[in-house]
PDB file of N, CA and C in Angstrom:
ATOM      1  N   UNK A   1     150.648 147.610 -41.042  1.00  0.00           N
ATOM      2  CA  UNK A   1     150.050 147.681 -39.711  1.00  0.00           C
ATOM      3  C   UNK A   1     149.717 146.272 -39.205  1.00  0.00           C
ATOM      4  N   UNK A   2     148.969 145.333 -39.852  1.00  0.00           N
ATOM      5  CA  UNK A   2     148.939 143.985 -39.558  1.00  0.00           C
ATOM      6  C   UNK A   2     149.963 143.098 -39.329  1.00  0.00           C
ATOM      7  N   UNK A   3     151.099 143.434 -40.166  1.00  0.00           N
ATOM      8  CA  UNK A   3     152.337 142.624 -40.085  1.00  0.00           C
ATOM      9  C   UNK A   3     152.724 143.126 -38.387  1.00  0.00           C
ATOM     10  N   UNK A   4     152.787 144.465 -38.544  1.00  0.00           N
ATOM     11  CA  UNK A   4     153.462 144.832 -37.161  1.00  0.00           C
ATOM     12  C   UNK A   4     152.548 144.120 -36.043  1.00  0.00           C
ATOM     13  N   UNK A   5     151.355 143.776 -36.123  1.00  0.00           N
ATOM     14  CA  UNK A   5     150.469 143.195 -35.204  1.00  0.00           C
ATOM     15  C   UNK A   5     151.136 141.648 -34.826  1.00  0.00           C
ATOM     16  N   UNK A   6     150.889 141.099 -36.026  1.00  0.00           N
ATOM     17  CA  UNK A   6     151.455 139.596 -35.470  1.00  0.00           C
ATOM     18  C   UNK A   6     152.902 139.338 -35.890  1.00  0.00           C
ATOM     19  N   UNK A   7     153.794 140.578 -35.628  1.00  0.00           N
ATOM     20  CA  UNK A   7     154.963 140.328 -35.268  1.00  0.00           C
ATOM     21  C   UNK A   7     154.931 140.091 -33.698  1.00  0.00           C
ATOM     22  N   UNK A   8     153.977 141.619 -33.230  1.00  0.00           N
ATOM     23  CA  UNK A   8     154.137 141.797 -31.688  1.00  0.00           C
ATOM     24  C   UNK A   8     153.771 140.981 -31.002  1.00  0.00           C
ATOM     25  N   UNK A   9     152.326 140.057 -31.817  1.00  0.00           N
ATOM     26  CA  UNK A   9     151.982 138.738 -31.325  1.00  0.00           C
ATOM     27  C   UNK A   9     152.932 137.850 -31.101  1.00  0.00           C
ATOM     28  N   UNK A  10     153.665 137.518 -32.411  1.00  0.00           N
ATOM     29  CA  UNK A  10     155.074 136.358 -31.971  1.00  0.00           C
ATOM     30  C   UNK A  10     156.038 136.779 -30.941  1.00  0.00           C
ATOM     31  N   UNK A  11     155.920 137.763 -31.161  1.00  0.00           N
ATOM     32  CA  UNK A  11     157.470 138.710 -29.799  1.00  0.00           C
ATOM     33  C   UNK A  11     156.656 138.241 -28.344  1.00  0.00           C
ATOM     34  N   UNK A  12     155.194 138.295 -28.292  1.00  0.00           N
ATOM     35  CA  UNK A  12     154.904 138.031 -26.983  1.00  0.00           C
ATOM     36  C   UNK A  12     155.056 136.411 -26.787  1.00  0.00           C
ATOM     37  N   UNK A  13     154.687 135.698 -27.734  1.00  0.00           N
ATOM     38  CA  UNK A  13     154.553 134.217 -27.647  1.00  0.00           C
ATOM     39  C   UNK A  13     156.323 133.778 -27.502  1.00  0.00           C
ATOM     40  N   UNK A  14     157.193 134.447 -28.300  1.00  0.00           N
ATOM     41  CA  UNK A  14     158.701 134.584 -27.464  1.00  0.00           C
ATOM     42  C   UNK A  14     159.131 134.742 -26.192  1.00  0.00           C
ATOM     43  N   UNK A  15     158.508 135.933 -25.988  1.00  0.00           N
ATOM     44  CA  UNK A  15     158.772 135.830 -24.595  1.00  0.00           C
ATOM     45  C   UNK A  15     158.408 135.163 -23.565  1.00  0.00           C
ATOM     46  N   UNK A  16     156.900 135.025 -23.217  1.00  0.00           N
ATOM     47  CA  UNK A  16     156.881 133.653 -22.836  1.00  0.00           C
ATOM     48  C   UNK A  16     157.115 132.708 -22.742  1.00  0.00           C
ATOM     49  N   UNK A  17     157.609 132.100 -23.976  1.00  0.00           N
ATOM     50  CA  UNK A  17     158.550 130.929 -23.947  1.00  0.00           C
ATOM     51  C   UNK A  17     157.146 129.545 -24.444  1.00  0.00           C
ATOM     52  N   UNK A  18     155.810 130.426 -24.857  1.00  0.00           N
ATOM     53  CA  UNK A  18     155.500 129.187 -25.462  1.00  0.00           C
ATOM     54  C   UNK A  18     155.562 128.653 -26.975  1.00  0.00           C
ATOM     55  N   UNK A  19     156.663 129.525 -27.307  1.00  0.00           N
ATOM     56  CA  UNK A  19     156.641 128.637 -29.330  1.00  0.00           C
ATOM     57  C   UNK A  19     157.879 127.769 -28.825  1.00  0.00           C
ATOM     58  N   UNK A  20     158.921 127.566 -27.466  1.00  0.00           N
ATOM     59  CA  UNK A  20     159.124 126.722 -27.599  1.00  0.00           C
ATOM     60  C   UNK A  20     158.127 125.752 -27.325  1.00  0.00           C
ATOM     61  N   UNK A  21     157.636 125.188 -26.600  1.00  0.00           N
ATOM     62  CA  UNK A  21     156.438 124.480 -26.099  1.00  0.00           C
ATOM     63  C   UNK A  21     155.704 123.845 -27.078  1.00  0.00           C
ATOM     64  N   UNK A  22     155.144 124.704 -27.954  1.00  0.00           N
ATOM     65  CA  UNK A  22     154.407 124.620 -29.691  1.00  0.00           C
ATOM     66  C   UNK A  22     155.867 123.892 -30.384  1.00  0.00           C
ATOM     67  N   UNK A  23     156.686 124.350 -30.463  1.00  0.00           N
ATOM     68  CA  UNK A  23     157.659 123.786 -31.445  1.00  0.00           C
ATOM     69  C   UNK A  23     157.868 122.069 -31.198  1.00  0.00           C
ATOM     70  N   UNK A  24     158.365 121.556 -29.711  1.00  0.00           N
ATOM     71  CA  UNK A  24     158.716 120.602 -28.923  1.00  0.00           C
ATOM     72  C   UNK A  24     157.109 118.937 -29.443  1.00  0.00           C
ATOM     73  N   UNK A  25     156.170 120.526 -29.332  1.00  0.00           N
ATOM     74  CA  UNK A  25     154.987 119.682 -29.015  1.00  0.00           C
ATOM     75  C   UNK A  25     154.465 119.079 -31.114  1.00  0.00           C
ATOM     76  N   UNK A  26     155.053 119.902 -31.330  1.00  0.00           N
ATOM     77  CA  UNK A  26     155.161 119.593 -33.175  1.00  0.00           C
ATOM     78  C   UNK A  26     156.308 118.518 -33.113  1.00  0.00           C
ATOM     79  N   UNK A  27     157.002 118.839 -32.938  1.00  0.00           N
ATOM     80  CA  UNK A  27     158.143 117.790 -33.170  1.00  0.00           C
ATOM     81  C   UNK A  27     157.719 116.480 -32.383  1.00  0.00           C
ATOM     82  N   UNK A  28     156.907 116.511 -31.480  1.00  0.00           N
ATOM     83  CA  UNK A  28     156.609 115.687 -30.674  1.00  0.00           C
ATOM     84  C   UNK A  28     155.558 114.586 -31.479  1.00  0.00           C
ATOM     85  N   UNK A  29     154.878 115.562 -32.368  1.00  0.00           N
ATOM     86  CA  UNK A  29     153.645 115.078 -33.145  1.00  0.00           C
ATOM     87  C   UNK A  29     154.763 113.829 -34.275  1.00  0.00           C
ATOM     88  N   UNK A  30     155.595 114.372 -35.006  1.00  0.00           N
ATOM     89  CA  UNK A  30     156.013 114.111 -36.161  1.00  0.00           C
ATOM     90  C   UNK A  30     155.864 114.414 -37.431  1.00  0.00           C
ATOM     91  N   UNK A  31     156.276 113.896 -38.625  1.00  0.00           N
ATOM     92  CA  UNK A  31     155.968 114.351 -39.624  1.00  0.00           C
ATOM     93  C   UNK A  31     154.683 113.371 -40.361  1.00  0.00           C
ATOM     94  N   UNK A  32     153.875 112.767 -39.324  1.00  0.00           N
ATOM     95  CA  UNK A  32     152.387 112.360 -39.453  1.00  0.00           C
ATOM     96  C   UNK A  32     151.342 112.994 -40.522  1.00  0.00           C
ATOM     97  N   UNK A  33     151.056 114.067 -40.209  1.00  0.00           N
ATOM     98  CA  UNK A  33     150.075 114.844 -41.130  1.00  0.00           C
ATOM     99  C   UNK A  33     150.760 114.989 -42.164  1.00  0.00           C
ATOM    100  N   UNK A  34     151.889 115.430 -42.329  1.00  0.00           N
ATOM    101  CA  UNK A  34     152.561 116.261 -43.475  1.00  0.00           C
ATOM    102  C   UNK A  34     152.683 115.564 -44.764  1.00  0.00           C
ATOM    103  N   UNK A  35     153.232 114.065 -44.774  1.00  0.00           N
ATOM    104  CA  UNK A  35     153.479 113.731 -46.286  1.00  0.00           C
ATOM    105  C   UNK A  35     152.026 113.738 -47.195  1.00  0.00           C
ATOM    106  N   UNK A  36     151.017 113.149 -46.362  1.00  0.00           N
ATOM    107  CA  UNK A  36     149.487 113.195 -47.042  1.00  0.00           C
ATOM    108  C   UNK A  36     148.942 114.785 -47.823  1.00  0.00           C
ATOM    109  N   UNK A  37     149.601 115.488 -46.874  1.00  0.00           N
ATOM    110  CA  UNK A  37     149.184 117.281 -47.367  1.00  0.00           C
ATOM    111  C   UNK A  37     150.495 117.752 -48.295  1.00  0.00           C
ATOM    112  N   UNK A  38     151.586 116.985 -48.660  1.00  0.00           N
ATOM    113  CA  UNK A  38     152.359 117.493 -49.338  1.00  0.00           C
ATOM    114  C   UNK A  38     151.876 116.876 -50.733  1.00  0.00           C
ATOM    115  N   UNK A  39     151.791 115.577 -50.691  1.00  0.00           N
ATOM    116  CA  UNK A  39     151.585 114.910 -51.948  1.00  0.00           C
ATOM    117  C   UNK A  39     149.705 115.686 -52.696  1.00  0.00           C
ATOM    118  N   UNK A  40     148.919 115.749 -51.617  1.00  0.00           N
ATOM    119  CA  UNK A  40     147.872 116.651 -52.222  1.00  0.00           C
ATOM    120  C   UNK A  40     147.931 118.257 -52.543  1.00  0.00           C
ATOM    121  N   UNK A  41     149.083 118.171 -52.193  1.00  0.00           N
ATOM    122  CA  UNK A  41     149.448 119.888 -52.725  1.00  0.00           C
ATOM    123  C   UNK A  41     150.498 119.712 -53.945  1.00  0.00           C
ATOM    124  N   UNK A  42     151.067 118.897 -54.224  1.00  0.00           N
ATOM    125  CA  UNK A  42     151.849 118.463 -55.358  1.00  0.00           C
ATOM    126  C   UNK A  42     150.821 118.400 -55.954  1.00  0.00           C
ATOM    127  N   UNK A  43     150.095 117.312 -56.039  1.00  0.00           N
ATOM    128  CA  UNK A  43     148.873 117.054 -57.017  1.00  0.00           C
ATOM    129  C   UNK A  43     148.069 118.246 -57.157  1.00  0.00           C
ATOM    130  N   UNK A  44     147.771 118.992 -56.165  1.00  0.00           N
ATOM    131  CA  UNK A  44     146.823 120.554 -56.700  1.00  0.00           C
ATOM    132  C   UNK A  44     147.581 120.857 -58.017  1.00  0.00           C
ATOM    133  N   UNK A  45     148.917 121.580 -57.593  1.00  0.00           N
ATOM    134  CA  UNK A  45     150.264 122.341 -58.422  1.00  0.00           C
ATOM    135  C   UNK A  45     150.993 121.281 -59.273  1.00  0.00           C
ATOM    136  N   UNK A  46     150.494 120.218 -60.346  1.00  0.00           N
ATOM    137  CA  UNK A  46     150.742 119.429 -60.682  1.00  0.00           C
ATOM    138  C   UNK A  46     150.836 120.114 -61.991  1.00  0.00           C
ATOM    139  N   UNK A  47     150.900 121.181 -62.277  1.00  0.00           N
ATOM    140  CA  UNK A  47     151.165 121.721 -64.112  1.00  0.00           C
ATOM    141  C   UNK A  47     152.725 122.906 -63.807  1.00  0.00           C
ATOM    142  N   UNK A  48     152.910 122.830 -62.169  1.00  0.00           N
ATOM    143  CA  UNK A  48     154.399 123.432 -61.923  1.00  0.00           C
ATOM    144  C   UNK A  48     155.258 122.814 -62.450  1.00  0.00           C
ATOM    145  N   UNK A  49     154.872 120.887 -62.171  1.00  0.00           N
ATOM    146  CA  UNK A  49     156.300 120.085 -61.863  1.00  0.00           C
ATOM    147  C   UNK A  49     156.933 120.035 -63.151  1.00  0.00           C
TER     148      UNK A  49
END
């Protein structure tokens, strides 16, 4: 029942046309935040590697 919820959520944010907008505006950002939160999530999960 929840899944079906924020499917219908994304189907509306589709149609509208704002996850392009969100997507554009991420890409716009860069990959800034991300290497700092990858390498501290490596290091959390550091008995996977």
């Amino acid at each position: 029942m929840d899944n079906q919820k924020t499917k219908a959520y994304w189907q509306k944010f589709v149609q509208t046309g704002q996850i392009e907008d969100y997507l554009r505006y991420k890409s716009g950002m860069g990959d800034k935040p991300n290497p700092r939160r990858r390498i501290s999530d490596s290091s959390k999960n550091k008995e996977f590697y």
